[in-house]
C-alpha atoms as a PDB file:
ATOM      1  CA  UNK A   1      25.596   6.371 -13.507  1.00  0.00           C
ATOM      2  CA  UNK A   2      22.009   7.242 -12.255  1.00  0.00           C
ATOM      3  CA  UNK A   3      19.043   4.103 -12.805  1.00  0.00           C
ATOM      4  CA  UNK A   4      16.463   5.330 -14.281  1.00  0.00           C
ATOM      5  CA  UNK A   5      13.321   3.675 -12.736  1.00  0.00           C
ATOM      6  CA  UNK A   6       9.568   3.989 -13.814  1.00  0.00           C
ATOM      7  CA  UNK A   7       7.089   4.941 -10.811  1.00  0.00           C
ATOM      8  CA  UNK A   8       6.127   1.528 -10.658  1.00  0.00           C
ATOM      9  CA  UNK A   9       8.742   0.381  -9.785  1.00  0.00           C
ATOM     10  CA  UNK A  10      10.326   3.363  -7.573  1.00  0.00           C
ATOM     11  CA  UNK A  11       8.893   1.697  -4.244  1.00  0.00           C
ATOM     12  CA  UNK A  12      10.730  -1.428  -4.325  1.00  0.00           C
ATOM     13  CA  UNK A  13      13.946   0.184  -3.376  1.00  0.00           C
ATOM     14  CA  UNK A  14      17.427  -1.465  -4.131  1.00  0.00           C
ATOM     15  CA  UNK A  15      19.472  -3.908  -2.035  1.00  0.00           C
ATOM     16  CA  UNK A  16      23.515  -3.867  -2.567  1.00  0.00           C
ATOM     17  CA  UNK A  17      25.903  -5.779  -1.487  1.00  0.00           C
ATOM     18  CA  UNK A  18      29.828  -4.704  -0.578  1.00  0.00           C
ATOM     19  CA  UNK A  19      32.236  -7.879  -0.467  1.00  0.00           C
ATOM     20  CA  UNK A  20      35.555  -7.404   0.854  1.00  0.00           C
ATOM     21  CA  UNK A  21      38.427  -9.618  -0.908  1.00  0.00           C
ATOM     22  CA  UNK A  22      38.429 -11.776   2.876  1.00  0.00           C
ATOM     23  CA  UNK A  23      35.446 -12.597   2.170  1.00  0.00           C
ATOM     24  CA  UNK A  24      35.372 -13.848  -1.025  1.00  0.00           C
ATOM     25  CA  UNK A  25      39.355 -15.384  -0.907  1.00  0.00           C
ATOM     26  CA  UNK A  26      37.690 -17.655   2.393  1.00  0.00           C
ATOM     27  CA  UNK A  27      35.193 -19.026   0.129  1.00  0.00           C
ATOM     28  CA  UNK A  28      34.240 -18.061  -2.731  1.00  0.00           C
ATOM     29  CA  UNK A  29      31.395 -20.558  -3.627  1.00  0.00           C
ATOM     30  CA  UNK A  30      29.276 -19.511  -0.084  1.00  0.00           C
ATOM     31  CA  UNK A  31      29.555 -16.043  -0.721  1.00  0.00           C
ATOM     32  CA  UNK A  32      28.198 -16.488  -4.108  1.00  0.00           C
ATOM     33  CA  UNK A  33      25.377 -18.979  -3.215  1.00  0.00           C
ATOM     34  CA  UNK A  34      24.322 -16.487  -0.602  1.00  0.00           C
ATOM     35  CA  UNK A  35      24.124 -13.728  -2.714  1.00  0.00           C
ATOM     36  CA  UNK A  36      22.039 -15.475  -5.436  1.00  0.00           C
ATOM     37  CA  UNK A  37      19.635 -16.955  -3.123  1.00  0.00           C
ATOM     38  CA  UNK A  38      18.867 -13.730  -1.473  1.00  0.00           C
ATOM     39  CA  UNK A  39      16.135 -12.981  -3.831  1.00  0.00           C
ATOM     40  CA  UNK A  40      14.020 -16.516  -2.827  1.00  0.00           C
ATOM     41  CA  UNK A  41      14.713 -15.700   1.022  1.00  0.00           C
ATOM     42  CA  UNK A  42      13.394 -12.213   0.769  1.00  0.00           C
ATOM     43  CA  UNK A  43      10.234 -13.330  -1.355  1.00  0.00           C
ATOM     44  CA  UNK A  44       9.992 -16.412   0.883  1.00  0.00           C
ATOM     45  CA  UNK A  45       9.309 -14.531   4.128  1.00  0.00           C
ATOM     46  CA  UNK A  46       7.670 -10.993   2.454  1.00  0.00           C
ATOM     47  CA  UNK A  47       4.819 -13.533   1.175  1.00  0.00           C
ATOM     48  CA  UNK A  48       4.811 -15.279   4.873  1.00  0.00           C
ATOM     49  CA  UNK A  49       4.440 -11.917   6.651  1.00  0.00           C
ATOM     50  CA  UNK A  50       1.415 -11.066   3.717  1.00  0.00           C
ATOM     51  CA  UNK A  51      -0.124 -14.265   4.730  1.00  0.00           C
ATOM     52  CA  UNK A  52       0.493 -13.831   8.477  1.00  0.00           C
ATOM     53  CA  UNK A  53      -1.478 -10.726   8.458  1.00  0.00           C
ATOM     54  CA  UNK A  54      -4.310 -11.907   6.305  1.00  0.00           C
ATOM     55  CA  UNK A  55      -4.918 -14.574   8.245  1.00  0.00           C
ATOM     56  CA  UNK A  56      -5.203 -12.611  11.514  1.00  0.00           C
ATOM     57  CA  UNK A  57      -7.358 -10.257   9.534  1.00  0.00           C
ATOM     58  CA  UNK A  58      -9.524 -13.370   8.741  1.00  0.00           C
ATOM     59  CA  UNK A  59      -9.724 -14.100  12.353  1.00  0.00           C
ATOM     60  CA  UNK A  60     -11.070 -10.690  13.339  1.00  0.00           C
ATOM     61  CA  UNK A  61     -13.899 -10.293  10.709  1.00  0.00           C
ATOM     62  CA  UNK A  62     -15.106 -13.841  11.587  1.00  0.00           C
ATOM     63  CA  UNK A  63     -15.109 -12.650  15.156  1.00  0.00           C
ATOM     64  CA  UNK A  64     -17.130  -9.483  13.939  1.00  0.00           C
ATOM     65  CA  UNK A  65     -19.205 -11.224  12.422  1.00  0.00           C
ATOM     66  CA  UNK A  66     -20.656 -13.627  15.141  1.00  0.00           C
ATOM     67  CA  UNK A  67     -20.562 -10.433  17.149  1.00  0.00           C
ATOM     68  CA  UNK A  68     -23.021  -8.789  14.752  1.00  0.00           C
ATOM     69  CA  UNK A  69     -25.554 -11.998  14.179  1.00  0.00           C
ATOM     70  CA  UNK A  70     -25.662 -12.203  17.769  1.00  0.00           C
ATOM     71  CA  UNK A  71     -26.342  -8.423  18.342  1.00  0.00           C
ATOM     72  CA  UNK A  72     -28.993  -9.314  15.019  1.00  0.00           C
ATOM     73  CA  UNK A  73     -30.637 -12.125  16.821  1.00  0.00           C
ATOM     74  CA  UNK A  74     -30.596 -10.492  20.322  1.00  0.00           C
ATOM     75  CA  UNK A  75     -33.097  -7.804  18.935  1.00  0.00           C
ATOM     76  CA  UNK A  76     -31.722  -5.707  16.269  1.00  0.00           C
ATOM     77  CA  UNK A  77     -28.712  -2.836  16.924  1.00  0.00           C
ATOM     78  CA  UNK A  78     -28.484  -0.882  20.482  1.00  0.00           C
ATOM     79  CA  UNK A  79     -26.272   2.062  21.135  1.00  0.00           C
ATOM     80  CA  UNK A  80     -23.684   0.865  23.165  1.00  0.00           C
ATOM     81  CA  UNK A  81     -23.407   4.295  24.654  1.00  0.00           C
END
């Protein structure tokens, strides 16, 4: 069976998941809980990492900027080279 997937969605990719019967005759009720609380992990640290990086992109402009009002006050832009 092929999925048929919109462009939209075609960058996501797809995550699967091979049990063995080991695995699942040890215990049953882990294996399950892990697999249906993959979804929250993954989200969990995808939006982390998003805000990790936006905040050290907030820390650079801010630094840029009292770069430039400094360079503004100090007499206006020089060539640095």
């Amino acid at each position: 069976n092929e999925l048929k997937v919109d462009e939209k969605q075609a960058s996501c990719g797809i995550i699967s998941f091979a049990l063995s019967k080991v695995q699942v005759k040890k215990n049953l009720e882990t294996a399950v809980y892990f697999l249906t609380t993959f979804r929250q992990y993954m989200e969990y640290h995808v939006r982390m990492a998003k805000c990790l990086l936006h905040t050290k992109l907030r820390r650079r402009v801010a630094k840029f900027e009292i770069i430039f009002r400094k360079a503004l006050r100090d007499g206006g832009y020089q060539s640095v080279v």
